[in-house]
Protein backbone atom coordinates (compact mmCIF):
# COMPACT_ATOMS: atom_id res chain seq x y z
CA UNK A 1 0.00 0.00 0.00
CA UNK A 2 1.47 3.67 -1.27
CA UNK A 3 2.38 6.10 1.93
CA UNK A 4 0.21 9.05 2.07
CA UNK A 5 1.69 12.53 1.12
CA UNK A 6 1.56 14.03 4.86
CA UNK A 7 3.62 10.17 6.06
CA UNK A 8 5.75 10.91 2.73
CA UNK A 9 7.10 14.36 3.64
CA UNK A 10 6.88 14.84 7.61
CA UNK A 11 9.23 14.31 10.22
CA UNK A 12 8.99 13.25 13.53
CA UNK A 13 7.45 15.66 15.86
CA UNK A 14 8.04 16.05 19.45
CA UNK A 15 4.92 16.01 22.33
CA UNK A 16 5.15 19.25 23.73
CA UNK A 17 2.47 18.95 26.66
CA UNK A 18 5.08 16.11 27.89
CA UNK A 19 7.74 17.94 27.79
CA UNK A 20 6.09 20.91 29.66
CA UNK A 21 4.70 18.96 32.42
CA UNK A 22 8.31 17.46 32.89
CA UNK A 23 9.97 20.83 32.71
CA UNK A 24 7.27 22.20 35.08
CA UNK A 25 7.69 19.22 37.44
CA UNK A 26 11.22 20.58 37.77
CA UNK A 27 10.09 23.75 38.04
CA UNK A 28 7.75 22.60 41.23
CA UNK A 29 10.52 20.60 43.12
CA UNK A 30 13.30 23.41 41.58
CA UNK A 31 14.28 24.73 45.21
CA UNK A 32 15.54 21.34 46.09
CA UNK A 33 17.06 20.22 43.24
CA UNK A 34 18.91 23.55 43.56
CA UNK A 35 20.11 23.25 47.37
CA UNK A 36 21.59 20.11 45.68
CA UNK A 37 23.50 20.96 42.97
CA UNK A 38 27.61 21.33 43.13
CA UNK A 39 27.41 25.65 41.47
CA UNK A 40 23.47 26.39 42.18
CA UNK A 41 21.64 28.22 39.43
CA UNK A 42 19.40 30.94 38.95
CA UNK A 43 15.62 30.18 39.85
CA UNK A 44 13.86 28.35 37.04
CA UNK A 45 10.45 30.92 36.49
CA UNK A 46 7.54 30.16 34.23
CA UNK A 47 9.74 32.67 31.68
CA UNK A 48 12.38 30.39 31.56
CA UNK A 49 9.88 27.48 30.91
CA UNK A 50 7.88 29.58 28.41
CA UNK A 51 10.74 30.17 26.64
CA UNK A 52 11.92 26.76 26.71
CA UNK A 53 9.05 25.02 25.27
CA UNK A 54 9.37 27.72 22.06
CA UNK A 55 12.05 26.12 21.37
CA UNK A 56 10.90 22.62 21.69
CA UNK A 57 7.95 24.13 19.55
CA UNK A 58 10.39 25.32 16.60
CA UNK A 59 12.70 21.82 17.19
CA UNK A 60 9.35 19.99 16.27
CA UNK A 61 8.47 21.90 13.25
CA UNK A 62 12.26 21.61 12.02
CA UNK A 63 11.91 17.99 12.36
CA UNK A 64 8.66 17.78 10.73
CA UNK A 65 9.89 19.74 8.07
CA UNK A 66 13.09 17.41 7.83
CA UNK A 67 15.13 20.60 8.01
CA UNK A 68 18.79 19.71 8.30
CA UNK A 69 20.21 22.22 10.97
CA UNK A 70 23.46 21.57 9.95
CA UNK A 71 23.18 21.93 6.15
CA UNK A 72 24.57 25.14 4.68
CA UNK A 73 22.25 27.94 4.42
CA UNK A 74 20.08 26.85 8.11
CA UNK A 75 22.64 28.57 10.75
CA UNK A 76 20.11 31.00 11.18
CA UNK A 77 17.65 28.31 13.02
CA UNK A 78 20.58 27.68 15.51
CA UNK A 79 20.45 31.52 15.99
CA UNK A 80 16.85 31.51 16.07
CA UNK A 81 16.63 28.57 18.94
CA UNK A 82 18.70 30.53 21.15
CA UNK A 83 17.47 33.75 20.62
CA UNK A 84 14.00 31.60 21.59
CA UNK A 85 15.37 30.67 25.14
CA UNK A 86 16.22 34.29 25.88
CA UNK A 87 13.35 36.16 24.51
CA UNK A 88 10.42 33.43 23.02
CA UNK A 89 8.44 34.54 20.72
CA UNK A 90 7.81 38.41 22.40
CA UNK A 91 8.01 40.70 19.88
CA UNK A 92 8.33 43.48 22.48
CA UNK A 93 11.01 41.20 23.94
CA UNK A 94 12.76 40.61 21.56
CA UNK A 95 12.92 44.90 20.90
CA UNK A 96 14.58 44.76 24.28
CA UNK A 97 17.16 42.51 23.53
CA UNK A 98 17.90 44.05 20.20
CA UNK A 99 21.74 45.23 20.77
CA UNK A 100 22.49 41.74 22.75
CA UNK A 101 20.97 40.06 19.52
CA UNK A 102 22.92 42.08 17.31
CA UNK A 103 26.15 40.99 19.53
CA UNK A 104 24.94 37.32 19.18
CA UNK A 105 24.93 37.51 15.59
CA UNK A 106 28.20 38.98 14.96
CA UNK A 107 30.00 36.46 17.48
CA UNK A 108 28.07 33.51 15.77
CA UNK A 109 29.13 34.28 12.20
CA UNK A 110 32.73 36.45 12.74
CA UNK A 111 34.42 34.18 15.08
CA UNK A 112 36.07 31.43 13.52
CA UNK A 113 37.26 29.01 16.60
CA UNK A 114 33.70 29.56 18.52
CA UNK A 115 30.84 30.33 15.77
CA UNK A 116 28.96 28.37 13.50
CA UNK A 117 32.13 27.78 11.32
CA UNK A 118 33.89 26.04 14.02
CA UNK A 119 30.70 23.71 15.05
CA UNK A 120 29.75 23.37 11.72
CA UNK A 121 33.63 21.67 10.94
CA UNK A 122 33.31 19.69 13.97
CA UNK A 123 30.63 18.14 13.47
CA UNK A 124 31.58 17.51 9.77
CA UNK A 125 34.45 15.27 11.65
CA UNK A 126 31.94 13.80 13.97
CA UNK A 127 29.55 12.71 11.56
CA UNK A 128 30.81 8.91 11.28
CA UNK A 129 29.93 8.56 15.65
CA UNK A 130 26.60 7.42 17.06
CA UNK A 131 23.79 10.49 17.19
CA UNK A 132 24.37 9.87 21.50
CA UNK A 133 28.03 10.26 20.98
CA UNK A 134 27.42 13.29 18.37
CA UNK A 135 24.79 15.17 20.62
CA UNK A 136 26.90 14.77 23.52
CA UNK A 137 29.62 16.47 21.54
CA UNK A 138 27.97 18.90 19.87
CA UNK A 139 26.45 20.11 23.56
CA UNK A 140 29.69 19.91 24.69
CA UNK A 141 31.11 22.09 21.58
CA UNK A 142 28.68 24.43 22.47
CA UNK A 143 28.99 25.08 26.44
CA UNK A 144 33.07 24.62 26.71
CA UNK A 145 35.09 28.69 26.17
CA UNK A 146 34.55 29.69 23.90
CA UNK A 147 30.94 29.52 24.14
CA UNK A 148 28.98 29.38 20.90
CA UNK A 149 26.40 32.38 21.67
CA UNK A 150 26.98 35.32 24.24
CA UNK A 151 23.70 33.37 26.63
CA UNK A 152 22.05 30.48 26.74
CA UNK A 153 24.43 28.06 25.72
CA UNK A 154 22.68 25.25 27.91
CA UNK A 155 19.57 25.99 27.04
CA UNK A 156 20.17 26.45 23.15
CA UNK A 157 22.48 23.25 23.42
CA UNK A 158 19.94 21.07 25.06
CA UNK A 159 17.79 22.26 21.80
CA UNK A 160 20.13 21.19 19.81
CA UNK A 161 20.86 17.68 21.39
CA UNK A 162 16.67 17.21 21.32
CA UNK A 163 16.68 17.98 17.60
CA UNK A 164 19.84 15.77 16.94
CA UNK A 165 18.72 12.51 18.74
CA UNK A 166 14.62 13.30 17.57
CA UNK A 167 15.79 13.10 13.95
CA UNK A 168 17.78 10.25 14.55
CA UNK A 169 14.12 8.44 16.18
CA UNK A 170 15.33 8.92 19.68
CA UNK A 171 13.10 10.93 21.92
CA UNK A 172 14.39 14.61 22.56
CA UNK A 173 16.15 14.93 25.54
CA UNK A 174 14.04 16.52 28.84
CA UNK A 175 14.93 17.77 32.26
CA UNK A 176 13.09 15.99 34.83
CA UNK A 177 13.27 15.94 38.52
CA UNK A 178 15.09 12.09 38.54
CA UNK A 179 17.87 13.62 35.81
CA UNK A 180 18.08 17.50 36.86
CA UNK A 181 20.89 17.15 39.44
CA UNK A 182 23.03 15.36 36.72
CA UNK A 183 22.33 17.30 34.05
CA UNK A 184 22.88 20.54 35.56
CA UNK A 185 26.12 18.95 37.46
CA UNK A 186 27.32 18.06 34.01
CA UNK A 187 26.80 21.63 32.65
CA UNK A 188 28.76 23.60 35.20
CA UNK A 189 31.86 20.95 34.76
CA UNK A 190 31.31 21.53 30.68
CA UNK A 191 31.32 25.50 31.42
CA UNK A 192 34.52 25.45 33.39
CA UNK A 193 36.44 23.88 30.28
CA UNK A 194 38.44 25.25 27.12
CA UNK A 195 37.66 23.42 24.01
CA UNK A 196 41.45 23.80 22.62
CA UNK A 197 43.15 23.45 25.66
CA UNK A 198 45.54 21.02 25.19
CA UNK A 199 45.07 19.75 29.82
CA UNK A 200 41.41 19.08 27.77
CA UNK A 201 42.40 16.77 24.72
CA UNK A 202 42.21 13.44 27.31
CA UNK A 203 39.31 15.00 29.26
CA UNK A 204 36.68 15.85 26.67
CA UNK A 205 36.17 12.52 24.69
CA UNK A 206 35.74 10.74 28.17
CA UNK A 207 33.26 13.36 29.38
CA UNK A 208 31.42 13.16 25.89
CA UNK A 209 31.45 9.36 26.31
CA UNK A 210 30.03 9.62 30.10
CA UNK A 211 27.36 12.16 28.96
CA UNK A 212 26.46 10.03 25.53
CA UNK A 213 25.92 7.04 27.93
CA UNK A 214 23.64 9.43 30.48
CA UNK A 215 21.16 10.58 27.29
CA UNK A 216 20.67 7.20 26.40
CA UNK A 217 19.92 5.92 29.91
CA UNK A 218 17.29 9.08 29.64
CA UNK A 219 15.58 8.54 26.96
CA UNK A 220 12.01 8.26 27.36
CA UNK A 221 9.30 7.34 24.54
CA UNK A 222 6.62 9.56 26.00
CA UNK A 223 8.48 12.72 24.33
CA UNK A 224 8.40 11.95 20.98
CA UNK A 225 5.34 11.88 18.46
């Protein structure tokens, strides 16, 4: 029996109301998970989660779309996701944040060992590796100095790893109050490191390794569509 257009031509999608009940889970217990955490973090608010699930939104319409975010000529989604974890969809927001988004853009594009240039030859190199060892890396690519965008790396790079393992049939990855402590753990170790730095060359591939292992151990069916 033929395939319909719509099964022909769409992606997979992601559930979003799953993902937003886990995130606000997190968001409930957030005080505790916080007193527990190695560097604590700024308070999670619903405008963090808001902002959060835009981008999960514009992940699932990329993947449903079967837009490659790595293929030349669709930086400016990358852009887009973080500039969605800092500002959403606000309009008015996003007027606010106009000189930081200018700043954004020129350190995305100009800088050639931390901007899109850099990523995209990395993972051009990667390409060969499992998607849990490539959206470990990539993650890691984005958060380690120097950082990919001026804010948001986490955020953006969490986006990134949901869209990576989604399009490779794995469900998106999710904070949720069993994996929060880890994942944020992981992130402030990540933050503290160089990318180039040569104390870093031994360091890196066993922390990408670690953290491929954790997203697999995480994934959960209920996330994906």
């Amino acid at each position: 029996m033929e395939r319909s257009v719509c099964e022909q031509t769409l992606g997979p999608h992601l559930d979003l109301q799953s993902i937003e009940a886990s995130l606000r889970g997190v968001q409930n217990e957030f005080h505790w998970i916080n007193q527990a955490l190695n560097v604590p973090r700024e308070r999670m608010d619903d405008e963090v989660v808001e902002n959060l699930m835009s981008g999960y939104a514009l992940v699932s319409q990329l993947l449903e779309a079967k837009v490659d975010l790595f293929a030349l000529g669709s930086s400016a989604y990358l852009l887009e996701l973080n500039t969605r974890v800092l500002c959403g969809t606000s309009e008015q927001k996003r007027r606010e944040y106009q000189k930081h988004i200018a700043a954004t853009n020129h350190h995305f594009y100009e800088r050639t060992d931390a901007g899109i240039q850099d990523l995209a030859e990395w993972y051009a190199l990667h390409r060969h590796e499992s998607v849990w060892h490539r959206a470990a890396g990539i993650y890691i690519r984005i958060l380690t100095e120097p950082q990919l965008f001026i804010e948001g790396n986490d955020r953006t790079g969490t986006l990134v790893m949901s869209y990576l393992l989604a399009q490779a049939g794995h469900p998106p990855f999710v904070l949720t109050t069993a994996n929060a402590k880890a994942y944020f753990d992981s992130s402030a170790l990540v933050k503290k490191m160089t990318s180039n730095s040569l104390s870093n060359l031994f360091r890196l591939p066993r922390l990408k390794a670690r953290m491929a292992g954790f997203l697999k151990e995480q994934a959960s069916s209920g996330y994906l569509l």
